[in-house]
N, C-alpha and C. Protein backbone atom coordinates (compact mmCIF):
# COMPACT_ATOMS: atom_id res chain seq x y z
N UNK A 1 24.83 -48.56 139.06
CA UNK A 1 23.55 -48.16 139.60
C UNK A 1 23.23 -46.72 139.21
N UNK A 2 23.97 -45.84 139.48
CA UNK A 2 23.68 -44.33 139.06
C UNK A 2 24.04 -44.12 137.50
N UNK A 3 24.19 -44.99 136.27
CA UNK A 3 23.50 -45.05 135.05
C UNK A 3 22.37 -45.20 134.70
N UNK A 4 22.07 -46.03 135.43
CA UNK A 4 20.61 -46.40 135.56
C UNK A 4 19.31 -45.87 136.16
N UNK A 5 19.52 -45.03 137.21
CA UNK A 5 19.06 -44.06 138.04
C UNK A 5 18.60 -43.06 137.12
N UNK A 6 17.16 -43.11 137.29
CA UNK A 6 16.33 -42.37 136.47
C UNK A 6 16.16 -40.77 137.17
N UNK A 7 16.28 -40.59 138.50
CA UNK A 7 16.01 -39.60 138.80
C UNK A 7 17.55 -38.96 139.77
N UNK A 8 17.29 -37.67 139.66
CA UNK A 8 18.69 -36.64 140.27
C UNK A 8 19.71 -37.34 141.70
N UNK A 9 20.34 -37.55 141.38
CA UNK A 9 21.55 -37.99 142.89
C UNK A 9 22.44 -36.98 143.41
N UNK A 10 21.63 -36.79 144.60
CA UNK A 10 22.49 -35.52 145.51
C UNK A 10 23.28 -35.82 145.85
N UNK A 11 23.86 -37.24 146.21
CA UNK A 11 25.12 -36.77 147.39
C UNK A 11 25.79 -38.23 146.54
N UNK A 12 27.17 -38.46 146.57
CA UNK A 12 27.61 -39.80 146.40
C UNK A 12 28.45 -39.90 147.98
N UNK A 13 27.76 -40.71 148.71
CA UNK A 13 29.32 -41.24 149.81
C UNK A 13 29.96 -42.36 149.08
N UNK A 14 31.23 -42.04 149.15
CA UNK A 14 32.33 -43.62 148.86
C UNK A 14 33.39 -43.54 149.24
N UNK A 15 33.95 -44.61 149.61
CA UNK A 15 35.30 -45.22 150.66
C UNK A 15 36.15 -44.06 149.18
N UNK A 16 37.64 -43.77 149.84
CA UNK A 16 38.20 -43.40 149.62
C UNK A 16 39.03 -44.48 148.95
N UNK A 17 39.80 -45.69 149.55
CA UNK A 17 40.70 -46.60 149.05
C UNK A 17 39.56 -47.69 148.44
N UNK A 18 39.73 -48.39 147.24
CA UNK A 18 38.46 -49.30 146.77
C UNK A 18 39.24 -50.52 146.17
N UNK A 19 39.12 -51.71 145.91
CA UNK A 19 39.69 -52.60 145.29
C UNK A 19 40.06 -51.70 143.52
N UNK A 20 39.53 -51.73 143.22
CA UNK A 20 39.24 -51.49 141.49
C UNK A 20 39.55 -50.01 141.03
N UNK A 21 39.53 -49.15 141.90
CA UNK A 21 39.51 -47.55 141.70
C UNK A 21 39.30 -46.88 143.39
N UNK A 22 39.63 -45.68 143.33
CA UNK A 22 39.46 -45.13 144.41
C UNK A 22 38.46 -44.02 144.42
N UNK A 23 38.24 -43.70 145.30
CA UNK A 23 36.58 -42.95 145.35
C UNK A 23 36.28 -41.75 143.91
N UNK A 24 37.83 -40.88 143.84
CA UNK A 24 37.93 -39.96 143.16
C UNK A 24 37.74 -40.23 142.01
N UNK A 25 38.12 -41.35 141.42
CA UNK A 25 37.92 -42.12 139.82
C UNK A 25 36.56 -42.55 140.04
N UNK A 26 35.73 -42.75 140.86
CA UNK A 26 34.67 -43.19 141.02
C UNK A 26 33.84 -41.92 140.88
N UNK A 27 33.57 -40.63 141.68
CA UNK A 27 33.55 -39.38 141.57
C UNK A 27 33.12 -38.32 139.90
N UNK A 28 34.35 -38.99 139.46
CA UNK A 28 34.96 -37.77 138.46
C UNK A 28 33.40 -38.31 137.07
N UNK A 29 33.23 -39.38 136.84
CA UNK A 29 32.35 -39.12 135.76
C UNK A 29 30.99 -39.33 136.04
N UNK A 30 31.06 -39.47 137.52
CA UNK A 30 29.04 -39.29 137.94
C UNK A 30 29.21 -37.30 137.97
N UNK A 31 30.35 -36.98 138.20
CA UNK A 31 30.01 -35.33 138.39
C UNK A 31 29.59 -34.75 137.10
N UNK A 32 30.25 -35.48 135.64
CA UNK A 32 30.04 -35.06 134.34
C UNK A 32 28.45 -35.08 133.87
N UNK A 33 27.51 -36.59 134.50
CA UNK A 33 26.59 -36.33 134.28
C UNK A 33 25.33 -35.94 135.50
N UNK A 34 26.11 -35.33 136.51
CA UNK A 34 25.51 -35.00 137.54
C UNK A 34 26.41 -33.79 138.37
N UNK A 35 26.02 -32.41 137.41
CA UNK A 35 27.08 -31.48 137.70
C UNK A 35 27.01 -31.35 139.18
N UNK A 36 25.44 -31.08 139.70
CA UNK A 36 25.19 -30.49 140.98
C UNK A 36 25.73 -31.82 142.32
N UNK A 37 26.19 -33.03 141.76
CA UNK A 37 26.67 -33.68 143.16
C UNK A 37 27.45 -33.07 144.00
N UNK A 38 26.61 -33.98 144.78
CA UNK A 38 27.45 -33.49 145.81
C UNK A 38 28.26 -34.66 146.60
N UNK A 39 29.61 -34.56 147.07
CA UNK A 39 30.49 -35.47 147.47
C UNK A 39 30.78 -35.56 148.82
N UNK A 40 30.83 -36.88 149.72
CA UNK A 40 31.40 -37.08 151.01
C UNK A 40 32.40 -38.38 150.59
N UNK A 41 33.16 -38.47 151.18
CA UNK A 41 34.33 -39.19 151.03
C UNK A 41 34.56 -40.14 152.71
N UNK A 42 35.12 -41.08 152.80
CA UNK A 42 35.13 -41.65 153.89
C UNK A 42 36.75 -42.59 153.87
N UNK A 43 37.66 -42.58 154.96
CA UNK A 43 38.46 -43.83 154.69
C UNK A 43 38.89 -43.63 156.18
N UNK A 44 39.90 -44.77 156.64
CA UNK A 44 40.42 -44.93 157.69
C UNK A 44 41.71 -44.26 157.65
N UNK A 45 42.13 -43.47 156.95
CA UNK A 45 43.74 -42.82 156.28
C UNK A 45 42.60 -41.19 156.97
N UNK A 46 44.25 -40.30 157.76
CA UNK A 46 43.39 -39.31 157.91
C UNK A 46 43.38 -38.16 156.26
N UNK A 47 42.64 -37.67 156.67
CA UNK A 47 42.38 -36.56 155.24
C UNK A 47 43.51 -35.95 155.24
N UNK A 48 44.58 -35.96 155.91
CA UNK A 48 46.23 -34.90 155.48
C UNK A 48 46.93 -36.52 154.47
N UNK A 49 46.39 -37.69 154.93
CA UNK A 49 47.45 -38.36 154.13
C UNK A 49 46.67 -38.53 152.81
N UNK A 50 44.93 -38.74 152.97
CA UNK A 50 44.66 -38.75 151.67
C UNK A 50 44.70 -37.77 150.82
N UNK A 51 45.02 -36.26 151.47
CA UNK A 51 45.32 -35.23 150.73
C UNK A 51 46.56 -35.48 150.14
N UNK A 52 47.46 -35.69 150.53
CA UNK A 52 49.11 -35.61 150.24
C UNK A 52 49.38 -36.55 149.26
N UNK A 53 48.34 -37.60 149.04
CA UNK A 53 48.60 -39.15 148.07
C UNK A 53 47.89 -38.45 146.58
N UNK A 54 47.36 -37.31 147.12
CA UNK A 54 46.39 -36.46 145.70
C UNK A 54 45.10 -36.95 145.19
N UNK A 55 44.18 -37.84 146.32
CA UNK A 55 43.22 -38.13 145.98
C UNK A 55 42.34 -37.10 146.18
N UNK A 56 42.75 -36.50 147.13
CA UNK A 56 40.90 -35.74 147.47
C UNK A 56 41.75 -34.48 147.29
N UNK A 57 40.57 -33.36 146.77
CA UNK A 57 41.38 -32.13 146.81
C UNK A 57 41.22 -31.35 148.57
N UNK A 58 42.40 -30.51 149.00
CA UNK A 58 41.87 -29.94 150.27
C UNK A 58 40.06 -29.19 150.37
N UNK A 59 39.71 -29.61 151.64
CA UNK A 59 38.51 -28.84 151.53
C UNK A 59 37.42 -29.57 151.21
N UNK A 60 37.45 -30.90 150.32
CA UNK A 60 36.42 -31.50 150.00
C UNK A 60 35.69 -32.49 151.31
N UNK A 61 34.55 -32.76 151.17
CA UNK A 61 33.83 -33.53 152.45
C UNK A 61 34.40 -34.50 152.33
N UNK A 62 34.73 -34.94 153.80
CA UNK A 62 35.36 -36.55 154.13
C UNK A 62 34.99 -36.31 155.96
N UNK A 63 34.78 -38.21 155.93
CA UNK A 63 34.74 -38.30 157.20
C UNK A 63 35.43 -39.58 157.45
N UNK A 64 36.47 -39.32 158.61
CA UNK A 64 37.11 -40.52 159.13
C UNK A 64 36.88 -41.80 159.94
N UNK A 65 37.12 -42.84 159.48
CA UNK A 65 36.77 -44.24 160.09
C UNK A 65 37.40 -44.68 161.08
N UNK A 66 36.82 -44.95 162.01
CA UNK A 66 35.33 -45.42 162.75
C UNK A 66 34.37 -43.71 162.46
N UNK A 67 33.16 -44.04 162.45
CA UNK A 67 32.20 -42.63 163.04
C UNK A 67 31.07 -43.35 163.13
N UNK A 68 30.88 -42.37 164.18
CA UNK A 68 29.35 -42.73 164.53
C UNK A 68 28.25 -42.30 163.79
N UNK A 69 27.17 -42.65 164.04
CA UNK A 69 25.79 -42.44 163.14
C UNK A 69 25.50 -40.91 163.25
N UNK A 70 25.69 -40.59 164.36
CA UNK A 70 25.40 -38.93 164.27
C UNK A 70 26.35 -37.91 164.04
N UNK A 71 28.08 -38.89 163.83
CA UNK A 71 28.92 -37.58 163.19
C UNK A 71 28.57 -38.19 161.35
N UNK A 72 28.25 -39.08 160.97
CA UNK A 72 28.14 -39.29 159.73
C UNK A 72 26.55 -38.58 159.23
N UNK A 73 25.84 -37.79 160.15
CA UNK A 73 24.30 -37.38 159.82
C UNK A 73 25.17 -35.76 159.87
N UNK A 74 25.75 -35.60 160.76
CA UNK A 74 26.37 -34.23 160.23
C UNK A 74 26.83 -33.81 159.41
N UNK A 75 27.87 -34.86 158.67
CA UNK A 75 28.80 -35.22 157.77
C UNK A 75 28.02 -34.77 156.24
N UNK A 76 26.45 -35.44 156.37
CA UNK A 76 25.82 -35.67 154.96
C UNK A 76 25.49 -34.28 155.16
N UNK A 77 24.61 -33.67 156.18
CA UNK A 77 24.09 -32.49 155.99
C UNK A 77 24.99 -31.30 155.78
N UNK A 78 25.86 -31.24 156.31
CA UNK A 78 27.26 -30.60 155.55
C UNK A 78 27.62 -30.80 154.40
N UNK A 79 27.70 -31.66 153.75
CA UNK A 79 27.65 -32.39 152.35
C UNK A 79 26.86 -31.68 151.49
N UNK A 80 25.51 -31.59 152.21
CA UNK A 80 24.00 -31.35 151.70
C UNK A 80 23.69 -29.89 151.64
N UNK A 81 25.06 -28.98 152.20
CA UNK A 81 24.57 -27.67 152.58
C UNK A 81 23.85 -27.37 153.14
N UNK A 82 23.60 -28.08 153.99
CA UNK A 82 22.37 -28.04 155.31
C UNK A 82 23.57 -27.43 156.57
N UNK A 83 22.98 -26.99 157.72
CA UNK A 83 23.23 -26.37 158.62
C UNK A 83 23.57 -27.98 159.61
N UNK A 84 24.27 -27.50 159.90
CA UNK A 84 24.83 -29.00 160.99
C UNK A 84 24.56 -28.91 162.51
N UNK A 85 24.45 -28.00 162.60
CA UNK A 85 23.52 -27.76 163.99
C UNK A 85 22.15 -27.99 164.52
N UNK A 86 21.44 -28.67 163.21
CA UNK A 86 20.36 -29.28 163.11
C UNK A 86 19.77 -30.19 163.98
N UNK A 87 21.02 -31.41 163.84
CA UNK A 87 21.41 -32.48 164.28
C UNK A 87 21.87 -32.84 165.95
């Protein structure tokens, strides 16, 4: 879909663990033709184990599964460099 996508993509969310690839292989060549993305990450693994397995680097956006609609609206606008206090 985002080959095809004629116009700019701000944010990618994607599961962290995936059948076929994991978010980061998923990640790495929309950033080549979309320097300015921006990334949120999501899985049910907390972010110290998906850090430690070397998928996500420390520091990068992720939000843990279950969440609700309004920690995942914080989540993007954080993502988004938006102020999270918005919300």
């Amino acid at each position: 879909m985002a080959k095809v996508h004629t116009g700019e993509i701000q944010l990618l969310i994607t599961d962290v663990v995936m059948p076929e690839m994991n978010g980061r292989e998923l990640a790495d060549p929309m950033i080549l033709s979309e320097p300015n993305l921006n990334l949120l990450f999501m899985s049910g693994y907390t972010s110290d184990v998906i850090t430690r397995r070397g998928v996500l680097d420390k520091g990068v956006g992720f939000i843990q599964k279950p969440f609700s609609m309004k920690e995942l609206a914080i989540k993007v606008y954080e993502a988004l460099g938006k102020a999270s206090d918005t919300v």
